[in-house]
Each structure stands twice: as structure tokens, then as C-alpha cells.
PDB file of N, CA and C in Angstrom:
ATOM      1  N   UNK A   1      28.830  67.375  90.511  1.00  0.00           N
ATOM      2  CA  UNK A   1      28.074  67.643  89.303  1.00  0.00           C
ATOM      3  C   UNK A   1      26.854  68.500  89.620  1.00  0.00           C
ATOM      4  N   UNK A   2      26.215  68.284  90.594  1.00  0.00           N
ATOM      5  CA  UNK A   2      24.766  68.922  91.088  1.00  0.00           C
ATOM      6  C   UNK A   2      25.204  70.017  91.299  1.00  0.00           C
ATOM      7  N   UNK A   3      26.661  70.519  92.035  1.00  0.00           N
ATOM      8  CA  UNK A   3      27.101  71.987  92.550  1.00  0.00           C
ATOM      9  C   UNK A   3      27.180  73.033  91.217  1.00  0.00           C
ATOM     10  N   UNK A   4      27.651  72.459  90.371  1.00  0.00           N
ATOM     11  CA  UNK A   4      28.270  72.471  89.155  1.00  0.00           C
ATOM     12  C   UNK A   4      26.670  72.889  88.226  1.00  0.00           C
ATOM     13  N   UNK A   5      25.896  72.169  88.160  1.00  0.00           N
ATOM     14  CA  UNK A   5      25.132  72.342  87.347  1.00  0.00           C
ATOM     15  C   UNK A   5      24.123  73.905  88.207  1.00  0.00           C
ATOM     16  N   UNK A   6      24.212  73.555  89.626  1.00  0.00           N
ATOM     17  CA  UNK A   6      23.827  74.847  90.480  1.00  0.00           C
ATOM     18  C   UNK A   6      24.165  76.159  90.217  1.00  0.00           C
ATOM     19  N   UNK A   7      25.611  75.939  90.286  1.00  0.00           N
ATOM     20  CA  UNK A   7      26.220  77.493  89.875  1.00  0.00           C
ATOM     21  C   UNK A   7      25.831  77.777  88.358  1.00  0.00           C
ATOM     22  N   UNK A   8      26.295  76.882  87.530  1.00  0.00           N
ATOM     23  CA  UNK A   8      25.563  77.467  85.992  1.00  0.00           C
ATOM     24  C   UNK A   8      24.402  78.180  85.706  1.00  0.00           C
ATOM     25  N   UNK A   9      23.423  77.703  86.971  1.00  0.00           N
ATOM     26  CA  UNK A   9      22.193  78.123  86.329  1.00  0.00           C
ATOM     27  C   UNK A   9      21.778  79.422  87.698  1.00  0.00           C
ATOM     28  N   UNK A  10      22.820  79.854  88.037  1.00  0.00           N
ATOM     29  CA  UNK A  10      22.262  80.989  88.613  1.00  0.00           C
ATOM     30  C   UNK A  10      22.126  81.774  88.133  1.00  0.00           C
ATOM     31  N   UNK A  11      20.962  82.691  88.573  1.00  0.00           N
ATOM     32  CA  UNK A  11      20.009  83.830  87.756  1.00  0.00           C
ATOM     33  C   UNK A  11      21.361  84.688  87.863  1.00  0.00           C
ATOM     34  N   UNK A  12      21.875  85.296  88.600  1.00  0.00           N
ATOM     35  CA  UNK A  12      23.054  86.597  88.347  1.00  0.00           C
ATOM     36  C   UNK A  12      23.684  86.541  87.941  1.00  0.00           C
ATOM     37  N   UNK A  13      24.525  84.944  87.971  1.00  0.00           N
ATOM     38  CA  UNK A  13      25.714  84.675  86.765  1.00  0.00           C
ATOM     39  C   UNK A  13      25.173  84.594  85.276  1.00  0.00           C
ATOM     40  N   UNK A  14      23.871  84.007  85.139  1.00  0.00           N
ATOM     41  CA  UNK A  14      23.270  84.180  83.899  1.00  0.00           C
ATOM     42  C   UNK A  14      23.472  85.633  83.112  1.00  0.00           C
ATOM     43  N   UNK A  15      22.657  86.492  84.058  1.00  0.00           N
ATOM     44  CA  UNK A  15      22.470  87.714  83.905  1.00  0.00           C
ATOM     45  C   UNK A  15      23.983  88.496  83.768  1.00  0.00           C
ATOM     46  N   UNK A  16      24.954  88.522  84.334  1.00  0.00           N
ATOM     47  CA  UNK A  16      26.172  89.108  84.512  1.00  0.00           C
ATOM     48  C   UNK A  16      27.155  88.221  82.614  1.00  0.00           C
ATOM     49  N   UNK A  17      26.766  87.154  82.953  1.00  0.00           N
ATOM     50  CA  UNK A  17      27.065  86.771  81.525  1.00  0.00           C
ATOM     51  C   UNK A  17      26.654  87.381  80.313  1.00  0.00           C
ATOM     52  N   UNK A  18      25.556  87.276  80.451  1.00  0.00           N
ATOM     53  CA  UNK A  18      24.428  87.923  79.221  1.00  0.00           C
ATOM     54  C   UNK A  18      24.796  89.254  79.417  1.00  0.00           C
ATOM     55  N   UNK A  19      25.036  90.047  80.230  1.00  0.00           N
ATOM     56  CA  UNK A  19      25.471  91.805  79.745  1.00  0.00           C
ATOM     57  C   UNK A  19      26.718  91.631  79.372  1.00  0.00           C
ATOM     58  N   UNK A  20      27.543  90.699  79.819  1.00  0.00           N
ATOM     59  CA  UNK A  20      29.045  90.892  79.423  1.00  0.00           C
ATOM     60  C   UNK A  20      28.848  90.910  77.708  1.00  0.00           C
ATOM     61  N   UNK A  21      28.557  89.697  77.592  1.00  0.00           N
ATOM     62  CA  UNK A  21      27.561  89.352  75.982  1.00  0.00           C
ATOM     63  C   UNK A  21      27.237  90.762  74.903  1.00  0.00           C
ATOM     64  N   UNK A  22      25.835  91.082  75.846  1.00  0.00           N
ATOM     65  CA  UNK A  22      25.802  91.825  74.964  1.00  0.00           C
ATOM     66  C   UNK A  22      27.022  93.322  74.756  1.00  0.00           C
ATOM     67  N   UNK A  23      27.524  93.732  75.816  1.00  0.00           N
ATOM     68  CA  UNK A  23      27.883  94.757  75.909  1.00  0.00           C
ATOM     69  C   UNK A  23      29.213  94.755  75.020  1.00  0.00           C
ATOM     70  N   UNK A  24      29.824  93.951  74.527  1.00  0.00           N
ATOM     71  CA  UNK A  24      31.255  93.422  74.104  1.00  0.00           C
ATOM     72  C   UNK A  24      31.255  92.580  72.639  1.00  0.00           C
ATOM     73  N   UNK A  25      29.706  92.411  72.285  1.00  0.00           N
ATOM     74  CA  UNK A  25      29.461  92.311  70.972  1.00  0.00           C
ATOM     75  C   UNK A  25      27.974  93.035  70.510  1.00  0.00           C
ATOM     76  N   UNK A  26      27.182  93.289  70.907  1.00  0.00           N
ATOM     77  CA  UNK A  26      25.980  93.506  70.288  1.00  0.00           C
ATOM     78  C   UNK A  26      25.591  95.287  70.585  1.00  0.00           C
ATOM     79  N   UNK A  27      26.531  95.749  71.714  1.00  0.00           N
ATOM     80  CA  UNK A  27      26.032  97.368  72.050  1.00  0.00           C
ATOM     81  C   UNK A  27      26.651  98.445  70.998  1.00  0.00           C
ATOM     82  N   UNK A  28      25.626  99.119  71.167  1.00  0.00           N
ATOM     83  CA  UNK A  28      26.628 100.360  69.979  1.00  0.00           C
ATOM     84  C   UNK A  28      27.956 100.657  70.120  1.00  0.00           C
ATOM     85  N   UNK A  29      27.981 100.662  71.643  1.00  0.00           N
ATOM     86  CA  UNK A  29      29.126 100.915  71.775  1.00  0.00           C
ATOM     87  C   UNK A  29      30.426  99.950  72.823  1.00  0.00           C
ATOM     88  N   UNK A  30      30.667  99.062  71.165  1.00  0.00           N
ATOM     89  CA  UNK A  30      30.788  97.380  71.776  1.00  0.00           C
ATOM     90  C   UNK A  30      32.518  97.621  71.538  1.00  0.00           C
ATOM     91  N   UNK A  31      33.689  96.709  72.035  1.00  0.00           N
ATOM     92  CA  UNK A  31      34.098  96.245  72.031  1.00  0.00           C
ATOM     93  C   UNK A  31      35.167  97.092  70.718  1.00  0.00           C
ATOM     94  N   UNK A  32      34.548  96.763  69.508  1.00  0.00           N
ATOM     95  CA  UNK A  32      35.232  97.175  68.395  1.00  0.00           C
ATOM     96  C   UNK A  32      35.080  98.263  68.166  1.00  0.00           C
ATOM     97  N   UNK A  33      33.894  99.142  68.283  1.00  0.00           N
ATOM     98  CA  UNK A  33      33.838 100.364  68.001  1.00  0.00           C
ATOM     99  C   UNK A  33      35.026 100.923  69.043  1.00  0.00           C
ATOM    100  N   UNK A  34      35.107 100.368  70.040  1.00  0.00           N
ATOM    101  CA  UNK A  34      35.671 101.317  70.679  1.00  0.00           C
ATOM    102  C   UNK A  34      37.397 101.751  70.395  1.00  0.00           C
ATOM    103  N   UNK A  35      37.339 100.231  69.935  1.00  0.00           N
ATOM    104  CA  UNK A  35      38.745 100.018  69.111  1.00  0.00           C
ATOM    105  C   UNK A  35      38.981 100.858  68.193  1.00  0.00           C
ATOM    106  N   UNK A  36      38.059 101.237  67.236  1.00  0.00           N
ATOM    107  CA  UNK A  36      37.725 101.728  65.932  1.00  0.00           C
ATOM    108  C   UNK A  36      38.127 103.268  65.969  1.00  0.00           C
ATOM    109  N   UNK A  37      37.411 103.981  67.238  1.00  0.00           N
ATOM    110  CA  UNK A  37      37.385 105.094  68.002  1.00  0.00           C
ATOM    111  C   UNK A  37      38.904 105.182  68.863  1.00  0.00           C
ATOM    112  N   UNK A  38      39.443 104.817  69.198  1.00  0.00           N
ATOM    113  CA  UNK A  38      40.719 105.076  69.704  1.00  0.00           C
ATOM    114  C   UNK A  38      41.890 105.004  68.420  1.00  0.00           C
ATOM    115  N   UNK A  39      41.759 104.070  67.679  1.00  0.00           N
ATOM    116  CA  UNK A  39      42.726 104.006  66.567  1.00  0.00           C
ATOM    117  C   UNK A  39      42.411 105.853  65.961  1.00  0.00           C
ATOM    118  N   UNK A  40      40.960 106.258  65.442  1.00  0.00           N
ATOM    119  CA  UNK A  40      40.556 107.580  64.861  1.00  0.00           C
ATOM    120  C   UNK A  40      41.006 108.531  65.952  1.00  0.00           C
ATOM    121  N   UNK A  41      41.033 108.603  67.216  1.00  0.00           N
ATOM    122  CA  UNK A  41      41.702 109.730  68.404  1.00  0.00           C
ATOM    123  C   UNK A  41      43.308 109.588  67.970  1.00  0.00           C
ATOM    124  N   UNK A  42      43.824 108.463  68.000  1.00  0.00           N
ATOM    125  CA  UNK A  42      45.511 108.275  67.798  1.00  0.00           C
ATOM    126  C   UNK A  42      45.943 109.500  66.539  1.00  0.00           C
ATOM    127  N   UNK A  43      45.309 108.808  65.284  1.00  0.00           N
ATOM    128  CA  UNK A  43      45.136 109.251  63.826  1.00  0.00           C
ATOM    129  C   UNK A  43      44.761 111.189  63.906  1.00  0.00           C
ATOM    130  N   UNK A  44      44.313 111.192  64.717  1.00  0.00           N
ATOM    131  CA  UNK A  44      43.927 112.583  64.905  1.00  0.00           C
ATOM    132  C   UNK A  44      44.664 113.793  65.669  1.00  0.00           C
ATOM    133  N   UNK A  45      45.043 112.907  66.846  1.00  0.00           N
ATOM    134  CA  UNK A  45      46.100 113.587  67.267  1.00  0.00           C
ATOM    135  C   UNK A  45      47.574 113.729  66.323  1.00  0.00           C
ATOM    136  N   UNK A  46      48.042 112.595  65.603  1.00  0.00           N
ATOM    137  CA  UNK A  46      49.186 112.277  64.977  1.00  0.00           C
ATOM    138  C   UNK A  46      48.588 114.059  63.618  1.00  0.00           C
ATOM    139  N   UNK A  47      47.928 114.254  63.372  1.00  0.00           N
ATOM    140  CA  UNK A  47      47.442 114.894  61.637  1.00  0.00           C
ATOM    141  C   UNK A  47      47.635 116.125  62.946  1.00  0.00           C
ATOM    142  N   UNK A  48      46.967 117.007  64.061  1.00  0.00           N
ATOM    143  CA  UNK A  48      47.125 118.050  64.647  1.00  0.00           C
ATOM    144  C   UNK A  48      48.617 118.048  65.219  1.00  0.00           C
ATOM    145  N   UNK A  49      49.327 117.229  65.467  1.00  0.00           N
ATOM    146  CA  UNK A  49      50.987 117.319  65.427  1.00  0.00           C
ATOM    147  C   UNK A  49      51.329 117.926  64.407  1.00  0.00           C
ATOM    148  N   UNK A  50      51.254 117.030  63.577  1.00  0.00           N
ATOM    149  CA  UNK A  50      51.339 117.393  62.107  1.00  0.00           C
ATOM    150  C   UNK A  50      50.990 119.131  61.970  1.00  0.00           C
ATOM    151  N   UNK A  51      49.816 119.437  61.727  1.00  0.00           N
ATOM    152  CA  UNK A  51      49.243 120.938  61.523  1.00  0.00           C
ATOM    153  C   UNK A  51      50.055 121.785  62.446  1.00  0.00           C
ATOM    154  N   UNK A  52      50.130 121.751  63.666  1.00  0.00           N
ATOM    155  CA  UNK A  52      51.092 122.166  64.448  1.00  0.00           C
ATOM    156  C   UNK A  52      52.518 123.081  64.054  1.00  0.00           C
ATOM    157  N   UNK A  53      53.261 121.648  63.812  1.00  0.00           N
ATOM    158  CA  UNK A  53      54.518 121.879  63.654  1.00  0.00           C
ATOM    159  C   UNK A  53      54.274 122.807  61.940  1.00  0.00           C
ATOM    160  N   UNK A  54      53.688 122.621  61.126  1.00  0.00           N
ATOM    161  CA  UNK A  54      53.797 123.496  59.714  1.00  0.00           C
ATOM    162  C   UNK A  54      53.284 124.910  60.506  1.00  0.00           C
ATOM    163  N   UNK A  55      52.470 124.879  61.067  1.00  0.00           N
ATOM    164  CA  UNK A  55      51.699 126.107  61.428  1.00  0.00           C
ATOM    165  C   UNK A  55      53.171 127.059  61.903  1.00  0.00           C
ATOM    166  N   UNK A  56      54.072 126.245  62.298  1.00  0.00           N
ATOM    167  CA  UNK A  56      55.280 127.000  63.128  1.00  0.00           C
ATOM    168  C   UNK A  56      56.241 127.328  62.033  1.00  0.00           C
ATOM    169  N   UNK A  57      56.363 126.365  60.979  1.00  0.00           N
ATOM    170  CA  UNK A  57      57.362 126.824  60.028  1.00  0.00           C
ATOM    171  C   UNK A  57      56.595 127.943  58.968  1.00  0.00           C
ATOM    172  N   UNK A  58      55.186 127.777  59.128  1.00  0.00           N
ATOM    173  CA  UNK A  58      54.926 129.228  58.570  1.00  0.00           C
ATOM    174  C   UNK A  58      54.864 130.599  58.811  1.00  0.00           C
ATOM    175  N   UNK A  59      54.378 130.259  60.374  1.00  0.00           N
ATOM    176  CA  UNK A  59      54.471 131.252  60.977  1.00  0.00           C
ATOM    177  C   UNK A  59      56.568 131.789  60.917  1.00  0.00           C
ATOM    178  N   UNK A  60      57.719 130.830  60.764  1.00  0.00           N
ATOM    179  CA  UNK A  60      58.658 131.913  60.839  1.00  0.00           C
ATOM    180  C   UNK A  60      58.898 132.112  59.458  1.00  0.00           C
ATOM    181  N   UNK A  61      58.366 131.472  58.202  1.00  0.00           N
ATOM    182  CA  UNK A  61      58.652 131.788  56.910  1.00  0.00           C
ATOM    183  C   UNK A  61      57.582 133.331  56.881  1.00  0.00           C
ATOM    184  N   UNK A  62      57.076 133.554  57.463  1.00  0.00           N
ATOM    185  CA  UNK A  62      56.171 134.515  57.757  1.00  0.00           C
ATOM    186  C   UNK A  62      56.856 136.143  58.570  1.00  0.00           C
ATOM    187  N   UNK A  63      57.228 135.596  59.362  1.00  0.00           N
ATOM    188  CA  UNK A  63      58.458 136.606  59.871  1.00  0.00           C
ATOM    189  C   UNK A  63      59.420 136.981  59.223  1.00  0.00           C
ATOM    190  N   UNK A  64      59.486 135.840  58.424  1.00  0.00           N
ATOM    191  CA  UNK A  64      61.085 136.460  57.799  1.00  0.00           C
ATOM    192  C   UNK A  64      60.961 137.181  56.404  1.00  0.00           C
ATOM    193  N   UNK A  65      59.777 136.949  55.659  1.00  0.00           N
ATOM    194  CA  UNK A  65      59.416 137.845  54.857  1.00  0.00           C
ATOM    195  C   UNK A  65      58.954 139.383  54.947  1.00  0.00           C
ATOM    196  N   UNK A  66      58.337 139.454  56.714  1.00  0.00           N
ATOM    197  CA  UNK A  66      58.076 140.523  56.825  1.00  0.00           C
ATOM    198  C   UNK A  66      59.162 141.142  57.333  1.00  0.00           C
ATOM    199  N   UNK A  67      60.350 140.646  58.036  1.00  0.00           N
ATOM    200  CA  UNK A  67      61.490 141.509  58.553  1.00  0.00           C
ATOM    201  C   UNK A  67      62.724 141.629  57.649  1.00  0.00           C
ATOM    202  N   UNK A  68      62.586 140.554  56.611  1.00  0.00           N
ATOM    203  CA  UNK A  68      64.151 140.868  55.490  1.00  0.00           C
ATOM    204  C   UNK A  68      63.712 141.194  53.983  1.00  0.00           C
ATOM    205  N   UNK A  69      64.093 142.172  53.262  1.00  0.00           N
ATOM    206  CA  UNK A  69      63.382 142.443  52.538  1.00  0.00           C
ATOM    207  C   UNK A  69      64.604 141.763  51.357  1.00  0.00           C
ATOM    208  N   UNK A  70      65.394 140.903  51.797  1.00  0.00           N
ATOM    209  CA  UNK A  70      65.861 139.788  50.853  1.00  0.00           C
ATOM    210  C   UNK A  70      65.046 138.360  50.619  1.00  0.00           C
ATOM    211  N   UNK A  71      64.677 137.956  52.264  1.00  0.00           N
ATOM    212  CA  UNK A  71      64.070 137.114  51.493  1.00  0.00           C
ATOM    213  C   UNK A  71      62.698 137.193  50.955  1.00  0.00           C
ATOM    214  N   UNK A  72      61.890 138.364  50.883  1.00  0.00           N
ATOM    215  CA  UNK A  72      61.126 138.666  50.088  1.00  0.00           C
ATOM    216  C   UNK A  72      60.762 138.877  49.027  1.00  0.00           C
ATOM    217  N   UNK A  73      62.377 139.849  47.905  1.00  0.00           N
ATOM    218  CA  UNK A  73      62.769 139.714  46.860  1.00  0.00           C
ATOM    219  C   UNK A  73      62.456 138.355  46.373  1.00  0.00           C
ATOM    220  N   UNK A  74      63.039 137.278  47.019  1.00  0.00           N
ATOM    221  CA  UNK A  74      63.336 135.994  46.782  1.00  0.00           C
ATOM    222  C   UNK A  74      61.851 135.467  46.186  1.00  0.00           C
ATOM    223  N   UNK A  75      61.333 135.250  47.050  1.00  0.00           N
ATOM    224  CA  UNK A  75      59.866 134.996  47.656  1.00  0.00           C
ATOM    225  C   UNK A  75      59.060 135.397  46.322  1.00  0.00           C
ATOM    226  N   UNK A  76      59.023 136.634  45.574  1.00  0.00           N
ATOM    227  CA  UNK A  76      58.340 137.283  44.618  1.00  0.00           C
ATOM    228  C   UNK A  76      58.793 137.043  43.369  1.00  0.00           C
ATOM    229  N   UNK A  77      60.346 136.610  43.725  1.00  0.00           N
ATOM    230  CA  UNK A  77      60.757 135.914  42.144  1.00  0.00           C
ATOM    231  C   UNK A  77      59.992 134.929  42.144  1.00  0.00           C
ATOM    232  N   UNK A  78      60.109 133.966  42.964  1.00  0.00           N
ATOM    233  CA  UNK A  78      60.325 132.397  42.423  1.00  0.00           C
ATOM    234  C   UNK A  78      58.617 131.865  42.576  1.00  0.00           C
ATOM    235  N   UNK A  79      57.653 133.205  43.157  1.00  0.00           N
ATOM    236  CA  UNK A  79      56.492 132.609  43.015  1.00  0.00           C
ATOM    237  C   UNK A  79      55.768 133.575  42.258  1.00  0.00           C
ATOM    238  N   UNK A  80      56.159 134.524  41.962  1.00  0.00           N
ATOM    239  CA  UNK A  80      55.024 135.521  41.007  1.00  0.00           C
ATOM    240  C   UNK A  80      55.840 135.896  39.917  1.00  0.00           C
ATOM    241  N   UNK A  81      57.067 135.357  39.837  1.00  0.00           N
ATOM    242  CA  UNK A  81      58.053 135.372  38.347  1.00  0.00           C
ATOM    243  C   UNK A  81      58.426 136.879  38.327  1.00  0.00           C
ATOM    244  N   UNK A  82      58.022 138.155  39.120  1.00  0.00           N
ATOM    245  CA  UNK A  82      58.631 139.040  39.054  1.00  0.00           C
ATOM    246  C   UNK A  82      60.033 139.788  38.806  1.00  0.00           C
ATOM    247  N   UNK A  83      60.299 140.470  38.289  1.00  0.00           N
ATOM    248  CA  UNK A  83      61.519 141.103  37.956  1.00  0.00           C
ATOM    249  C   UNK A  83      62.175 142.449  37.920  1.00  0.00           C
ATOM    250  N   UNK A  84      63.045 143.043  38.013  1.00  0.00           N
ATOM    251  CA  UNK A  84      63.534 143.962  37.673  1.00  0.00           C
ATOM    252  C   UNK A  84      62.991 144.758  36.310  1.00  0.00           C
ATOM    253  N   UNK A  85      63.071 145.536  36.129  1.00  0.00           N
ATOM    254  CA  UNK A  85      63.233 146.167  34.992  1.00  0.00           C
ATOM    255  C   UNK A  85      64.011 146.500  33.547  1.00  0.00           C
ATOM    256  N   UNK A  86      65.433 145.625  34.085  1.00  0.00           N
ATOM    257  CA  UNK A  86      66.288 145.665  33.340  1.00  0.00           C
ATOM    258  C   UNK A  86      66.997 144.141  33.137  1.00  0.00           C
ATOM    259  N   UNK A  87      65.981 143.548  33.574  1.00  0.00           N
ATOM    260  CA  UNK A  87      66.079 141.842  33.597  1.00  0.00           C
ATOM    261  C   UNK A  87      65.180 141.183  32.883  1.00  0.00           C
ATOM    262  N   UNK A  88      65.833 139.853  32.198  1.00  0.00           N
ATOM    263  CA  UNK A  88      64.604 139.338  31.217  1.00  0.00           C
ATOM    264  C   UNK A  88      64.835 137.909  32.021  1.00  0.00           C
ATOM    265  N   UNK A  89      63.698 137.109  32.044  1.00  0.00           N
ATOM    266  CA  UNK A  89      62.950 136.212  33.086  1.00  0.00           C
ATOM    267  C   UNK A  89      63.122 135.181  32.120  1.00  0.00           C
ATOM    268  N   UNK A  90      63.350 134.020  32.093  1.00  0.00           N
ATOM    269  CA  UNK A  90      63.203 132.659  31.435  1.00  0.00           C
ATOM    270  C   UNK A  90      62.685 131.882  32.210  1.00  0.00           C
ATOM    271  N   UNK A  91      61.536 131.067  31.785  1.00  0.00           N
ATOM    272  CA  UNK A  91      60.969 130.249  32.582  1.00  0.00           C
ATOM    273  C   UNK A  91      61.086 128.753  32.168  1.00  0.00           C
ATOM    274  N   UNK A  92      61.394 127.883  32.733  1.00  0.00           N
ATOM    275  CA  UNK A  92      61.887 126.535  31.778  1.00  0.00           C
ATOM    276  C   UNK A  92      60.950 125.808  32.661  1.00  0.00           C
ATOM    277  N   UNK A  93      59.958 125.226  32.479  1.00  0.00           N
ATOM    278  CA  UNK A  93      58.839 123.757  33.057  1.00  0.00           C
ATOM    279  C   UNK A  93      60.128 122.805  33.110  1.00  0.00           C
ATOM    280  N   UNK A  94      59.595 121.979  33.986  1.00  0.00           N
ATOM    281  CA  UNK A  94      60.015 120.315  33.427  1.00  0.00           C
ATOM    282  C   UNK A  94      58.205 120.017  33.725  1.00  0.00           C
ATOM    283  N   UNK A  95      58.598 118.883  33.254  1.00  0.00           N
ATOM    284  CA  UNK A  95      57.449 117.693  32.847  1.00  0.00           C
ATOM    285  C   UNK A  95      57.391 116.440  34.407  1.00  0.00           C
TER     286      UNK A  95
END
């Protein structure tokens, strides 16, 4: 019991306790933040995958407008409603 109550009250284990303490609940940069901060790195990397891979399908929807001048036709119908001259355009919404 005396050994026991000895070791408890040593100053370094005190001390080594008490930083564990604070450092793992009370520091800015405790325990959860850090949790908090790795989940937001995961999340971040996952959204620049993301940006990535579109960046690539634009970049060849990008090529292919500038090298086929079909699918460009295409491209100018179906987003600027353009037409021929000897063509009449119907535009039908849905809801």
C-alpha cells in the first residue's frame, strides 16, 4: 500500500498524467479536433478526385468539339437552339 500510494504521488507521473490530460482534452489541438481535421483532409481529397476526373471529361468533350465539326453542330443545337435556315425549331419544356 505505502509503494502504491508512493508511485501515485510522484511528481513526473503526476506531471506526465496532467499533459496527457490536458493535451487529449483541453489543447487546441486536442484529440477531436484532430479527428475533425482528418475526416475534412479525407472529404477533400474525395471532392479534388471528384474535380479531377470531370476536369478530364471536359477536357475530351472539349477536343471533340474542336476536332469534329459534327459534334459541334450537335453541341449548338441542343444548347443555343440554333438552326438551319430552312428548318423550323420546336421547343417543348417539361415541367
Amino acid at each position: 500500500m505505502k509503494k502504491l500510494f508512493r508511485i501515485s504521488t510522484n511528481k513526473f507521473l503526476l506531471t506526465g498524467v496532467a499533459f496527457l490530460v490536458w493535451m487529449i482534452f483541453f489543447d487546441e489541438n486536442n484529440w477531436s479536433a484532430q479527428r475533425k481535421r482528418s475526416n475534412d483532409l479525407k472529404a477533400t481529397e474525395q471532392h479534388i478526385a471528384y474535380l479531377e476526373k470531370q476536369i478530364a471529361i471536359e477536357e475530351k468533350n472539349y477536343k471533340d468539339l474542336i476536332s469534329d465539326p459534327k459534334v459541334l453542330e450537335k453541341f449548338a443545337r441542343e444548347n443555343y437552339r440554333m438552326k438551319r435556315d430552312n428548318e423550323d425549331v420546336y421547343v417543348i419544356e417539361r415541367k
